[in-house]
N, C-alpha and C. Protein backbone atom coordinates (compact mmCIF):
# COMPACT_ATOMS: atom_id res chain seq x y z
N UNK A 1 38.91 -19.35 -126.87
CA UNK A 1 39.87 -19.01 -127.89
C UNK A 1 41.09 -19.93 -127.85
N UNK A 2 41.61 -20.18 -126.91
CA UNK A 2 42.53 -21.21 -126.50
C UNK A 2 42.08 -22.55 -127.02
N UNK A 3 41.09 -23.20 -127.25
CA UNK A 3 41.05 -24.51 -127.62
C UNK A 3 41.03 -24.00 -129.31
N UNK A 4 40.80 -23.10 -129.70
CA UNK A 4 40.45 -22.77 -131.34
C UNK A 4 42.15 -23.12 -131.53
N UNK A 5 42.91 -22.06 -131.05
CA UNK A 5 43.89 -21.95 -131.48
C UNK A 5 44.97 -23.21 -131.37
N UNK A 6 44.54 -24.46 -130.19
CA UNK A 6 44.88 -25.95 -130.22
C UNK A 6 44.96 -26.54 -131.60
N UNK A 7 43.20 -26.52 -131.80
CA UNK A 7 43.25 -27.24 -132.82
C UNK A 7 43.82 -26.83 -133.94
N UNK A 8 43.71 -25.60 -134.37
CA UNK A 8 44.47 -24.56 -135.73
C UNK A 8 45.66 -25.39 -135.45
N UNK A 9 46.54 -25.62 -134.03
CA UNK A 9 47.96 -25.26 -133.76
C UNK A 9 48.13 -27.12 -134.19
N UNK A 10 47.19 -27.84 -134.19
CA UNK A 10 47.46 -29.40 -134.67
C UNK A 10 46.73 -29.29 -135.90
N UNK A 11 45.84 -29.06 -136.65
CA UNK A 11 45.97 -28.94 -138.37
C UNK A 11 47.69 -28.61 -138.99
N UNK A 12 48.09 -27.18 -137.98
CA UNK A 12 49.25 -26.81 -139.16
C UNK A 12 50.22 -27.71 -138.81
N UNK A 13 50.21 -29.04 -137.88
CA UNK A 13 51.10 -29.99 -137.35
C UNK A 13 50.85 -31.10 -138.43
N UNK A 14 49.69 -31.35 -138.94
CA UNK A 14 49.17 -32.39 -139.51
C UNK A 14 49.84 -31.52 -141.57
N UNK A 15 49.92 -30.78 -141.69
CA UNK A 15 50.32 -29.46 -142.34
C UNK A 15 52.13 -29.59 -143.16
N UNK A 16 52.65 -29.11 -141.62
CA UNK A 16 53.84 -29.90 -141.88
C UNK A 16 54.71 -30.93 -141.32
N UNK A 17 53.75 -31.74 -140.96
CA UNK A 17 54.32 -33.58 -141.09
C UNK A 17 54.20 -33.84 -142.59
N UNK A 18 52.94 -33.54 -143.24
CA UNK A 18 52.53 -34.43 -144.15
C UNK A 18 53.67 -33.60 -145.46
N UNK A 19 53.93 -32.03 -145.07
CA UNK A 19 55.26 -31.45 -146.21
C UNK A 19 55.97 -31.88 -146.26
N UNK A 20 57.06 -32.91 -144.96
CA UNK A 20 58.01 -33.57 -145.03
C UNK A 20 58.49 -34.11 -146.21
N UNK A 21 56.90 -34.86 -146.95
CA UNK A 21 57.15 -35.95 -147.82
C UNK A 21 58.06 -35.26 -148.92
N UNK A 22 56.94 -34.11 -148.92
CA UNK A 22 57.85 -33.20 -150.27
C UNK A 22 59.21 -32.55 -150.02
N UNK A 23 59.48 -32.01 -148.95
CA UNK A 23 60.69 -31.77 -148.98
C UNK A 23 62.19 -32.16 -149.61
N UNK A 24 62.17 -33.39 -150.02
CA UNK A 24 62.86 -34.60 -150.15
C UNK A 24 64.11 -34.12 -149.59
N UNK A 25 64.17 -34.37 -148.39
CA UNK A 25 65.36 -34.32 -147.10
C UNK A 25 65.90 -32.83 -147.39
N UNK A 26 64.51 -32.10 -147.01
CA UNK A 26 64.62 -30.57 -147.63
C UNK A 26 65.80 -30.23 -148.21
N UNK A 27 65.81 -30.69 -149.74
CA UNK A 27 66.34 -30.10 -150.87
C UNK A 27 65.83 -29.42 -151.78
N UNK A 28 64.37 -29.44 -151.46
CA UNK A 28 63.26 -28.30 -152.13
C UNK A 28 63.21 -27.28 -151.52
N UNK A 29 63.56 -25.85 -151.72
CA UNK A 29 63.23 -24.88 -151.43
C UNK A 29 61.41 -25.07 -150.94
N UNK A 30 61.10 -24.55 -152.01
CA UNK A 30 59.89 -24.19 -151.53
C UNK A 30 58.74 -25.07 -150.32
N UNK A 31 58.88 -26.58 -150.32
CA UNK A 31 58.26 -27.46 -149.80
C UNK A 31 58.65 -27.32 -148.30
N UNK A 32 60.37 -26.86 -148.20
CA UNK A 32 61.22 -26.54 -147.00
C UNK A 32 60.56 -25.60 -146.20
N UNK A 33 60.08 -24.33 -147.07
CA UNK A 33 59.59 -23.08 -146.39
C UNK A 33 58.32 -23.42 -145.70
N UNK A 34 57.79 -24.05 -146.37
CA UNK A 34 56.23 -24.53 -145.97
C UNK A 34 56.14 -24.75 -144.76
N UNK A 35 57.32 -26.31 -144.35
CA UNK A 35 57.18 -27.20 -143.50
C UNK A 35 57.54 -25.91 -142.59
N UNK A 36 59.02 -25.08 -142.48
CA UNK A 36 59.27 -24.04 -141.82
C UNK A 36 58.16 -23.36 -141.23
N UNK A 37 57.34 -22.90 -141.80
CA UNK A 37 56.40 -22.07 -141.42
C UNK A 37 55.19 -22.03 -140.54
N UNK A 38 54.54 -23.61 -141.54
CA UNK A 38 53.67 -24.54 -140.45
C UNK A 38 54.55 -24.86 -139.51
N UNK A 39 55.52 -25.43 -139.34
CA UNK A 39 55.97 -25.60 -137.83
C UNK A 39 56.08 -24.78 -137.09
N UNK A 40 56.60 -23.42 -137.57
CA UNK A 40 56.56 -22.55 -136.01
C UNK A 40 55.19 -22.09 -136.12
N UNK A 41 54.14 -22.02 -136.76
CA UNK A 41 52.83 -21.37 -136.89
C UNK A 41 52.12 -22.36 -135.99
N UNK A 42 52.88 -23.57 -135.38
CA UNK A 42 52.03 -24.89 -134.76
C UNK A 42 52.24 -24.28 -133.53
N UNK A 43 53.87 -24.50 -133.34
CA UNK A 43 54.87 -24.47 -132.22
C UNK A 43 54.02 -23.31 -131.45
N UNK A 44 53.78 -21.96 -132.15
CA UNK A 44 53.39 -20.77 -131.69
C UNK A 44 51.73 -20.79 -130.91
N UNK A 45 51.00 -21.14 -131.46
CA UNK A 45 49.76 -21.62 -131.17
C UNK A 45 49.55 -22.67 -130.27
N UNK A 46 50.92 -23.73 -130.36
CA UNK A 46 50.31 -24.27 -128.98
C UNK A 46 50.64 -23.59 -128.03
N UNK A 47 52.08 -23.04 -128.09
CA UNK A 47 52.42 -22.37 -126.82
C UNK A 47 51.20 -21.34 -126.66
N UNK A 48 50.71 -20.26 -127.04
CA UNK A 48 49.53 -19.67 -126.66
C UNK A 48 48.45 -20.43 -126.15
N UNK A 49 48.18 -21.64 -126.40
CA UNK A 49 46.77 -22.86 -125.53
C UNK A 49 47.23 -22.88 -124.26
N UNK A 50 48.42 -23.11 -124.35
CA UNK A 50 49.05 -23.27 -123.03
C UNK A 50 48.84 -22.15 -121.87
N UNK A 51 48.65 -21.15 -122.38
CA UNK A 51 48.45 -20.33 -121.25
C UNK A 51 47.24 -20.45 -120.48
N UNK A 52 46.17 -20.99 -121.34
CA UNK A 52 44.79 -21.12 -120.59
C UNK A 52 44.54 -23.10 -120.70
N UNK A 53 45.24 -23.61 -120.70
CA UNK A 53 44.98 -25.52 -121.20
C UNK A 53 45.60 -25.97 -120.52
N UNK A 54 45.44 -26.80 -119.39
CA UNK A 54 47.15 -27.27 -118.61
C UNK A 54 48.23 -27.91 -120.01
N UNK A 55 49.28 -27.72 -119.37
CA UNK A 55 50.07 -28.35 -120.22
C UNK A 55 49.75 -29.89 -121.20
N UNK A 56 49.74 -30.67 -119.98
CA UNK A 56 49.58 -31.98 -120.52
C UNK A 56 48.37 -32.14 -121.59
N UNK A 57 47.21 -31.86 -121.34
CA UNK A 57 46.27 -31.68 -122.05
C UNK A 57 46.31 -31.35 -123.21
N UNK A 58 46.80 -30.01 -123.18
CA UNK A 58 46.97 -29.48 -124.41
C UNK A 58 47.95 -29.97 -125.44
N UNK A 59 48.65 -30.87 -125.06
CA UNK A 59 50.45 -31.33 -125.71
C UNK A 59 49.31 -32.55 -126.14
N UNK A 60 48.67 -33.57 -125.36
CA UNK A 60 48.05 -34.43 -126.02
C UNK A 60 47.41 -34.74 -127.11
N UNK A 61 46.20 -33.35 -126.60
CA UNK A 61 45.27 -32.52 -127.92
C UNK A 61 45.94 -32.57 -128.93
N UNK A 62 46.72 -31.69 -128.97
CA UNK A 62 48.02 -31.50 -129.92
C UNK A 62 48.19 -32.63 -130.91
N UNK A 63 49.00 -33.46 -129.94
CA UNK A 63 50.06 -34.29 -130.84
C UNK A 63 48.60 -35.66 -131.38
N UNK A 64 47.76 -35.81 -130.65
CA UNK A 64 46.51 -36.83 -131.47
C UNK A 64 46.27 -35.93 -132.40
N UNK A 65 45.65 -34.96 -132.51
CA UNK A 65 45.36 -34.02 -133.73
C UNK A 65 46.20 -34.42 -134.78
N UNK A 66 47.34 -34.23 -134.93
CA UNK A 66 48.97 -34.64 -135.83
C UNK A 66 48.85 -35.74 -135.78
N UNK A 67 48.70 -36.66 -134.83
CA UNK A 67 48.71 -38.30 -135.07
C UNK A 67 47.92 -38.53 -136.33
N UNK A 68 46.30 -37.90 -135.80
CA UNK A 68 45.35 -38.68 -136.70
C UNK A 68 45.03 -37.94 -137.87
N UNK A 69 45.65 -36.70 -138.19
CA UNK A 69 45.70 -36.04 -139.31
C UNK A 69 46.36 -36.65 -140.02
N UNK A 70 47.65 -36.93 -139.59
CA UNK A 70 49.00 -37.66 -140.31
C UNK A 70 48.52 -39.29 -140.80
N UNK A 71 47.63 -39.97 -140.19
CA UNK A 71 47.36 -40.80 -140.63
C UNK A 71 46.35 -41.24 -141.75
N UNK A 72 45.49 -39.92 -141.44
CA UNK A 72 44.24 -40.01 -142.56
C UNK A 72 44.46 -39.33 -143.63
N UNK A 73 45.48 -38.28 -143.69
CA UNK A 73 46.08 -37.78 -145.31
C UNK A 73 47.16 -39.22 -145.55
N UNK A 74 47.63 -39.83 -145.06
CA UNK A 74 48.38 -41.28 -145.82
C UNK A 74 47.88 -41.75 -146.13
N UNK A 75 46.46 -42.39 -145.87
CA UNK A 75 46.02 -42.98 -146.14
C UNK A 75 45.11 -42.46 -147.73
N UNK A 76 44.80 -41.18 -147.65
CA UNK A 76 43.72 -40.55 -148.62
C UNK A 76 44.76 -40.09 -150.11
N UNK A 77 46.43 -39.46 -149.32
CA UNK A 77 47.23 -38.88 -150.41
C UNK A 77 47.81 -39.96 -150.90
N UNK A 78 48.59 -41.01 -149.93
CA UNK A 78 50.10 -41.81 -150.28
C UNK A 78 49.48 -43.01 -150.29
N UNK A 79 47.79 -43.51 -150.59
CA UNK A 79 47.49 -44.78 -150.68
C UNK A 79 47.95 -45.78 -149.82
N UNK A 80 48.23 -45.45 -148.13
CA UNK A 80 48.67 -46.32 -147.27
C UNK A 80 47.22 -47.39 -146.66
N UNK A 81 47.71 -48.31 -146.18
CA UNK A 81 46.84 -49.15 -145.85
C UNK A 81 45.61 -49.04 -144.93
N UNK A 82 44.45 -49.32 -145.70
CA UNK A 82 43.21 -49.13 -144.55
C UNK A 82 42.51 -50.63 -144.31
N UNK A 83 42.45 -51.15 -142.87
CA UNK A 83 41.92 -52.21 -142.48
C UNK A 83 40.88 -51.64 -141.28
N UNK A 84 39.90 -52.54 -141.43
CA UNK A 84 38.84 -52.16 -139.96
C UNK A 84 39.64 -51.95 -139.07
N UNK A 85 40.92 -52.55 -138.28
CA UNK A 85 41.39 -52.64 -137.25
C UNK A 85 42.15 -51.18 -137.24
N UNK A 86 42.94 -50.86 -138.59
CA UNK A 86 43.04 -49.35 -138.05
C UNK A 86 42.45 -48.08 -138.40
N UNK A 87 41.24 -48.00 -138.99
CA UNK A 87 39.94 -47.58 -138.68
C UNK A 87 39.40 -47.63 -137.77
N UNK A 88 39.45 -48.58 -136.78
CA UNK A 88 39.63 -48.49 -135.31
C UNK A 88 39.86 -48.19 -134.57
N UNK A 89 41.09 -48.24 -134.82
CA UNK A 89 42.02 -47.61 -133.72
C UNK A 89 42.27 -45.90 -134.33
N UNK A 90 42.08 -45.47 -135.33
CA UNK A 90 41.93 -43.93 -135.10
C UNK A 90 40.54 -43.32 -134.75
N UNK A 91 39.44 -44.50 -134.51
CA UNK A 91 37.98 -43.73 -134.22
C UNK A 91 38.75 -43.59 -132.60
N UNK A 92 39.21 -45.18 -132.28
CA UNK A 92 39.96 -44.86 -130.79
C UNK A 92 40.55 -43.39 -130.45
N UNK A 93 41.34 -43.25 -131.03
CA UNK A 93 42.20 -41.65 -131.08
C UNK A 93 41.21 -40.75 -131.32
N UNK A 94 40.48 -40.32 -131.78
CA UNK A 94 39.71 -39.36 -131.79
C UNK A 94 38.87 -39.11 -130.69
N UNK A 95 38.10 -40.57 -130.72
CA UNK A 95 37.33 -40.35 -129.20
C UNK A 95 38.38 -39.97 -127.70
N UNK A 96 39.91 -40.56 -127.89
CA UNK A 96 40.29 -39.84 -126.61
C UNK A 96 40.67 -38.22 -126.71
N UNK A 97 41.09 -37.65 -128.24
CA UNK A 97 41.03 -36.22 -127.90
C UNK A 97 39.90 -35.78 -127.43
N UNK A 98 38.73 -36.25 -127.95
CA UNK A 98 37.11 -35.48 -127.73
C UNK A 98 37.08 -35.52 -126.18
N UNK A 99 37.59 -36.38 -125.55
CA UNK A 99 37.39 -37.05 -124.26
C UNK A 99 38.53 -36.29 -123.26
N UNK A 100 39.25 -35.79 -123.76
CA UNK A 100 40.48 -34.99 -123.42
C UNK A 100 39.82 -33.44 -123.21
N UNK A 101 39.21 -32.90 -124.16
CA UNK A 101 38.73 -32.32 -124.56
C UNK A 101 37.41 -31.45 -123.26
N UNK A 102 36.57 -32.59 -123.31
CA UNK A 102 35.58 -32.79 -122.26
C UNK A 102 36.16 -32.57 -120.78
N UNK A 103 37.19 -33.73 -120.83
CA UNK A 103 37.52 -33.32 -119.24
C UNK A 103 38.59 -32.40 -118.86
N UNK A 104 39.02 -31.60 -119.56
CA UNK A 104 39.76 -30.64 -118.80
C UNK A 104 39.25 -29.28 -118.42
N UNK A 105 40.37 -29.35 -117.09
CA UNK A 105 39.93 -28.34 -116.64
C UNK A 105 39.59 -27.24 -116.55
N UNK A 106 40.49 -26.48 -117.93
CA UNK A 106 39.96 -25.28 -117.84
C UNK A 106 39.01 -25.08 -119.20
């Protein structure tokens, strides 16, 4: 249950990074609440992994989840740049959460 609630807890990270955009330096109400919400709905869920994930692990999990979420909605929403090399380097990132994933301990 603890790794479910990781990954849930880095979607709603990937969630509200990517609300930021809309916020526009939260002067939008509503886009504001969002990001609000997904963030502590992240914040909350990781801290619960944590009880059964060592720390480090789980903060890693975490924040690659948000890395490579955040990078593949830019690329799919905000038309940011895709080259083999960083297509690469997020298969890289993925394979070390999976690999993160695999070797921990609990």
């Amino acid at each position: 249950m603890s790794w479910i609630a990781l990954v849930i807890a880095g979607l709603l990270e990937v969630c509200w990074a990517v609300g930021l955009r809309y916020t526009d330096g939260f002067r939008r109400p509503l886009p504001t609440l969002g990001v609000l919400v997904t963030l502590a709905g992240s914040l909350y869920l990781l801290a619960y992994a944590t009880r059964h994930i060592p720390l480090g692990t789980a903060y890693a999990v975490w924040v690659g989840i948000g890395a490579l979420g955040v990078a593949c909605a830019g690329i799919w929403l905000f038309g940011e740049t895709v080259s083999p090399v960083r297509i690469s380097l997020l298969l890289l990132l993925f394979g070390a959460i999976v690999g993160l994933k695999l070797t921990a301990s609990a």
